[in-house]
C-alpha atoms as a PDB file:
ATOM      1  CA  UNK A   1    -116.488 -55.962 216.047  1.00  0.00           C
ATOM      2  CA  UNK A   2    -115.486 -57.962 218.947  1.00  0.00           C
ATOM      3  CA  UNK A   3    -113.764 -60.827 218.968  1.00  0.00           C
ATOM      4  CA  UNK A   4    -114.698 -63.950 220.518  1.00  0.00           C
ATOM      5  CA  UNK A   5    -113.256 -65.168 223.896  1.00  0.00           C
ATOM      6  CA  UNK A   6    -111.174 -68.443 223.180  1.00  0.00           C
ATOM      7  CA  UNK A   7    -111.568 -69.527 226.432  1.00  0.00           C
ATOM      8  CA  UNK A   8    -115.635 -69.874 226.596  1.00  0.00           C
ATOM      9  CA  UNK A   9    -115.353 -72.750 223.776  1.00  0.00           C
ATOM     10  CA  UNK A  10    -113.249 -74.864 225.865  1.00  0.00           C
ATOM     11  CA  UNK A  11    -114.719 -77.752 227.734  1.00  0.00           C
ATOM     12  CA  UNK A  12    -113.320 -77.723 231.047  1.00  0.00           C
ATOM     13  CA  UNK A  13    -111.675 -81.235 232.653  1.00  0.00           C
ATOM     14  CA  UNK A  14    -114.051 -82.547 235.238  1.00  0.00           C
ATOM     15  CA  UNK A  15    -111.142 -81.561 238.300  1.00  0.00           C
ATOM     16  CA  UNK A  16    -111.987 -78.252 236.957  1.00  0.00           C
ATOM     17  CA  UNK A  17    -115.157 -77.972 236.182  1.00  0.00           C
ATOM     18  CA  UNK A  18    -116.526 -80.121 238.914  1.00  0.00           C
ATOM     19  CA  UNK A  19    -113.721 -80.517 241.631  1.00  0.00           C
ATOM     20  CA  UNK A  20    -114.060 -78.539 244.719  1.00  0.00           C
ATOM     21  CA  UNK A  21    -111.343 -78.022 247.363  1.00  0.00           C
ATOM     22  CA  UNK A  22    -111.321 -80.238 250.061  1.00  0.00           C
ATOM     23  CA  UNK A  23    -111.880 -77.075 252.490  1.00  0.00           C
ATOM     24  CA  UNK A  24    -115.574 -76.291 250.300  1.00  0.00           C
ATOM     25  CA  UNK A  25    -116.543 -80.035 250.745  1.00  0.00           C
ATOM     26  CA  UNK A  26    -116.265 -79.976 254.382  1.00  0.00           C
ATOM     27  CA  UNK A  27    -118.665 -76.373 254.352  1.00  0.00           C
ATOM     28  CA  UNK A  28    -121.043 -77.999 251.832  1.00  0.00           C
ATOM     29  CA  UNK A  29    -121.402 -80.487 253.661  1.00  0.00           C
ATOM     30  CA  UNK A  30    -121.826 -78.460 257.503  1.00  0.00           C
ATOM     31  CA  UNK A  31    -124.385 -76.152 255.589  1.00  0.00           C
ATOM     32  CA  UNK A  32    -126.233 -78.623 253.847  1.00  0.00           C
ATOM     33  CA  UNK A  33    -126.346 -81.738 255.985  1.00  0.00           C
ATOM     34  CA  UNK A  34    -124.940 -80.294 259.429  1.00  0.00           C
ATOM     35  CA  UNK A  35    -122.486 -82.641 258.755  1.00  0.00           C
ATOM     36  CA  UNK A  36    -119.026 -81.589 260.321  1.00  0.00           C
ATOM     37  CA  UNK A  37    -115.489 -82.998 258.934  1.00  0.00           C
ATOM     38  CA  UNK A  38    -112.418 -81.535 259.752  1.00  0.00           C
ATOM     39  CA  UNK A  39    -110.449 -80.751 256.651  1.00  0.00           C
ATOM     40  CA  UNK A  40    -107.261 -82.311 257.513  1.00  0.00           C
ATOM     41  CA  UNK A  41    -109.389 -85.547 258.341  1.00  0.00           C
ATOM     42  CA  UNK A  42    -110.649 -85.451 254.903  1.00  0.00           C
ATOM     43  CA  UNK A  43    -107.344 -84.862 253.278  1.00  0.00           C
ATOM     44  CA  UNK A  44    -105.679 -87.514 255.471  1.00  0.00           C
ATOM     45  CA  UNK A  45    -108.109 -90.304 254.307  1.00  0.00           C
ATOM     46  CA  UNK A  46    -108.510 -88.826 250.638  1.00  0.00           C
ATOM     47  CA  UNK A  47    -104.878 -89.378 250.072  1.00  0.00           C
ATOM     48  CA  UNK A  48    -104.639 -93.045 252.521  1.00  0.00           C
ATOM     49  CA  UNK A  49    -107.271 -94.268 249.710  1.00  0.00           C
ATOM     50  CA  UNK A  50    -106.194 -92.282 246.570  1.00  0.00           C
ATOM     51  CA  UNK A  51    -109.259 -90.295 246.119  1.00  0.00           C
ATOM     52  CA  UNK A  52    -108.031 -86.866 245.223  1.00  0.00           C
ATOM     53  CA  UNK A  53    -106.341 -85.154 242.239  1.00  0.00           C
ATOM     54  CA  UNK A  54    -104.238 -82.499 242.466  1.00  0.00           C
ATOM     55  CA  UNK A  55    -104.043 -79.188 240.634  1.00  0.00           C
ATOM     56  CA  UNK A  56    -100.362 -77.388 241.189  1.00  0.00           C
ATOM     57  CA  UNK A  57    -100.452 -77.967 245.104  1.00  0.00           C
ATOM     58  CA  UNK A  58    -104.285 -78.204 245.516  1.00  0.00           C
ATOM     59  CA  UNK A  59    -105.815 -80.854 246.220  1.00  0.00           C
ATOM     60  CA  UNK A  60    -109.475 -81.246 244.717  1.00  0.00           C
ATOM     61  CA  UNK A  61    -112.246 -83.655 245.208  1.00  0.00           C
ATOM     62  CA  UNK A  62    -114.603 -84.747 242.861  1.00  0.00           C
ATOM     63  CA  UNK A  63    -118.611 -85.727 243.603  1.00  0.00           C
ATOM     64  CA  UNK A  64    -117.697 -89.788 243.499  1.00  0.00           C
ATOM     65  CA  UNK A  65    -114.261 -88.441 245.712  1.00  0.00           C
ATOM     66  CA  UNK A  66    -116.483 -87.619 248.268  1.00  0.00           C
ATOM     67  CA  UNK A  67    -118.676 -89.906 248.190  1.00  0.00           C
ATOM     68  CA  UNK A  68    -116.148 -92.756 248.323  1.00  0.00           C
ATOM     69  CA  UNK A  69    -114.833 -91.121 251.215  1.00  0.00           C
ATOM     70  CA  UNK A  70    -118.296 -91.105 253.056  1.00  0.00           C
ATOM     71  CA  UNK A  71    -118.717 -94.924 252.049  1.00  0.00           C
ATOM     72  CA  UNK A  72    -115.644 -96.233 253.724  1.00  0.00           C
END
């Protein structure tokens, strides 16, 4: 019989489950919108405004991150 995972029952935080590094934001955004932002721009302003959380030393950006970012 096997044994259920324990892990595919847990609801993941939003920084996980919808947080993207700052590095895949600024490729979504060049593929989908030909949009180009340089990562360290992004990080710069993310942390001058306080829209970022960080996971161990990553720093990840969620949707309303972004578009905060975008706004201002």
């Amino acid at each position: 019989m096997r044994q259920k995972n324990e892990t595919s029952s847990i609801d993941l935080p939003a920084a996980l489950s919808r947080g993207r590094t700052v590095e895949a934001w600024c490729e979504a955004l060049r593929q989908t919108h030909g949009v180009r932002v340089a990562v360290r721009t992004m990080k710069k302003r993310a942390r001058e405004r306080g829209h970022f959380m960080m996971c161990g030393k990553q720093m990840l950006l969620l949707p309303e991150h972004v578009d905060a970012l975008l706004r201002e």
